[in-house]
C-alpha atoms as a PDB file:
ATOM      1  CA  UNK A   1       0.000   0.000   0.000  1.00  0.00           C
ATOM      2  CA  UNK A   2       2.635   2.279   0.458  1.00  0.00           C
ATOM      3  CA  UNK A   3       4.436   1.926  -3.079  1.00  0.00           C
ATOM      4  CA  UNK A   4       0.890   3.089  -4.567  1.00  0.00           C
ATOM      5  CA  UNK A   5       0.734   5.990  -1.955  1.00  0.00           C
ATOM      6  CA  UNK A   6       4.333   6.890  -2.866  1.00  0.00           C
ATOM      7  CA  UNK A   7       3.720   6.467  -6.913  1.00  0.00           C
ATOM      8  CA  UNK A   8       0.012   8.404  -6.510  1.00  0.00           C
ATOM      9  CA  UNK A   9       2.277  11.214  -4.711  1.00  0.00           C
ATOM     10  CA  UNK A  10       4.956  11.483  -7.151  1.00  0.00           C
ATOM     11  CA  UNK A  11       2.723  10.757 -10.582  1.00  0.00           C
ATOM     12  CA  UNK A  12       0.283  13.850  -9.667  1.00  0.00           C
ATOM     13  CA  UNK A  13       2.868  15.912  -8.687  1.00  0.00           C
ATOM     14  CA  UNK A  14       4.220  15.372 -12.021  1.00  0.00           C
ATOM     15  CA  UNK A  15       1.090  15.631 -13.980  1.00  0.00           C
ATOM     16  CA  UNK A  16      -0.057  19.443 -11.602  1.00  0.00           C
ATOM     17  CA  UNK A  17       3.672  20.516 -12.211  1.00  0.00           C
ATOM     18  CA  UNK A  18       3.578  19.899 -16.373  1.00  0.00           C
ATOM     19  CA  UNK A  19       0.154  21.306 -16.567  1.00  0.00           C
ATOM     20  CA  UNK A  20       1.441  24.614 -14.443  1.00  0.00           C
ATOM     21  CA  UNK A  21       4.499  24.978 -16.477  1.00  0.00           C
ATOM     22  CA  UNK A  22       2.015  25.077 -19.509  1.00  0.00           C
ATOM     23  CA  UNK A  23      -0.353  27.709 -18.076  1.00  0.00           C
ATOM     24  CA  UNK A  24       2.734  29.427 -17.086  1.00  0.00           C
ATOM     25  CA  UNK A  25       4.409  29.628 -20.419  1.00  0.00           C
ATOM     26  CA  UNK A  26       1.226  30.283 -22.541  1.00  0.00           C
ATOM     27  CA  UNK A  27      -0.033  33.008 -21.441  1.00  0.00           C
ATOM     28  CA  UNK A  28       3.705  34.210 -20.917  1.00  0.00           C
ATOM     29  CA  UNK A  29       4.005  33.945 -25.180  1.00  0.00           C
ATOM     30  CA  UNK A  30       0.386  35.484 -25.104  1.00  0.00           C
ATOM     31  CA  UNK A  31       1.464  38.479 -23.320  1.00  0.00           C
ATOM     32  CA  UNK A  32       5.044  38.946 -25.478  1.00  0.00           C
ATOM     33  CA  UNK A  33       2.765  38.422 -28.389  1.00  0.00           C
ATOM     34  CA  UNK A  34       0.774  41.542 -27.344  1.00  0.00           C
ATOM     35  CA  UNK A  35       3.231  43.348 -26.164  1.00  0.00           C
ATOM     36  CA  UNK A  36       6.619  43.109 -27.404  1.00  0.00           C
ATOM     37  CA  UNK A  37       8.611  45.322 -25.290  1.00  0.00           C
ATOM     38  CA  UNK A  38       8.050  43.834 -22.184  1.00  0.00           C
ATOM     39  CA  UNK A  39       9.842  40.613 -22.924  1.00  0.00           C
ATOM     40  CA  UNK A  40      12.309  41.344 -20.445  1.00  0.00           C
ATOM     41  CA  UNK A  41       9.818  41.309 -17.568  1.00  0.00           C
ATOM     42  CA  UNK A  42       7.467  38.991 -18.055  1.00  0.00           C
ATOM     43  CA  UNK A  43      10.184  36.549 -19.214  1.00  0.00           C
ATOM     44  CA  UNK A  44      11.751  36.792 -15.524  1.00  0.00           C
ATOM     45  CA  UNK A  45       8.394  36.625 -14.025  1.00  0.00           C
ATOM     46  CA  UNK A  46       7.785  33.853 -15.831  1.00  0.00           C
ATOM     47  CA  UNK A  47      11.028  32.000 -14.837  1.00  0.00           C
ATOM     48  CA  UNK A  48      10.058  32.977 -11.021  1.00  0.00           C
ATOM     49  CA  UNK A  49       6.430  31.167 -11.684  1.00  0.00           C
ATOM     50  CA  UNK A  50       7.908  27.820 -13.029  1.00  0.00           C
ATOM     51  CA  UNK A  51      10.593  27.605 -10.221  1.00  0.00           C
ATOM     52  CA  UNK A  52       7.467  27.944  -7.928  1.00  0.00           C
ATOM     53  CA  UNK A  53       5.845  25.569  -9.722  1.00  0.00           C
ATOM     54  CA  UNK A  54       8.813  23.012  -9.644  1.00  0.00           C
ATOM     55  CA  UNK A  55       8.768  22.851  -6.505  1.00  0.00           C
ATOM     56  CA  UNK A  56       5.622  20.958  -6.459  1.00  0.00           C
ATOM     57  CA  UNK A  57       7.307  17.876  -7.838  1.00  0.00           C
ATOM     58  CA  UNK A  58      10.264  17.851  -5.248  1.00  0.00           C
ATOM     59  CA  UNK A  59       7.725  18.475  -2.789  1.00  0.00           C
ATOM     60  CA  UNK A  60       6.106  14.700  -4.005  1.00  0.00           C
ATOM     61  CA  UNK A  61       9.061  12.747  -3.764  1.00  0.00           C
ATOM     62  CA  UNK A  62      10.006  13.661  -0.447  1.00  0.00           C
ATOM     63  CA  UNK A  63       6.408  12.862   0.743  1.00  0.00           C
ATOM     64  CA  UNK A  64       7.035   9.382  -1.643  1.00  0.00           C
ATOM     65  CA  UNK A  65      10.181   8.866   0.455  1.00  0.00           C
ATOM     66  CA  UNK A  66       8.625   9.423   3.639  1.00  0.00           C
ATOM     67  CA  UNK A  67       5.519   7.542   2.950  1.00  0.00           C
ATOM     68  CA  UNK A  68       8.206   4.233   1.865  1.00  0.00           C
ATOM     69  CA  UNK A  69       9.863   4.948   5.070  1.00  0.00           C
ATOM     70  CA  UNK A  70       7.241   4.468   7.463  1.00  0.00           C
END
């Protein structure tokens, strides 16, 4: 019971981190799309918002590894 608690933990992590980075990064093309000049800014603010979001998967495997270690 544990592996599946570990593998649910890990496999939606995954799956909530890849659909973030995909919000994160569409709507950051939609904006340089509209306007060019901020690339720049919304280009670091978009690198801040995936790091955020990564976190989310390392977050899942240490709740995987403490799940298999109980």
């Amino acid at each position: 019971m544990n592996l599946i608690a570990a593998a649910l933990a890990v496999g939606l992590a995954a799956i909530g981190a890849g659909i973030g980075n995909g919000l994160i990064v569409g709507r950051t093309v939609e904006g340089i799309a509209r306007q060019p000049e901020l690339r720049g800014t919304l280009q670091t603010t978009m690198f801040i918002g995936i790091a955020l979001v990564e976190a989310l998967p390392i977050i899942g495997v240490v709740i995987a590894f403490i799940v298999l270690g109980s």
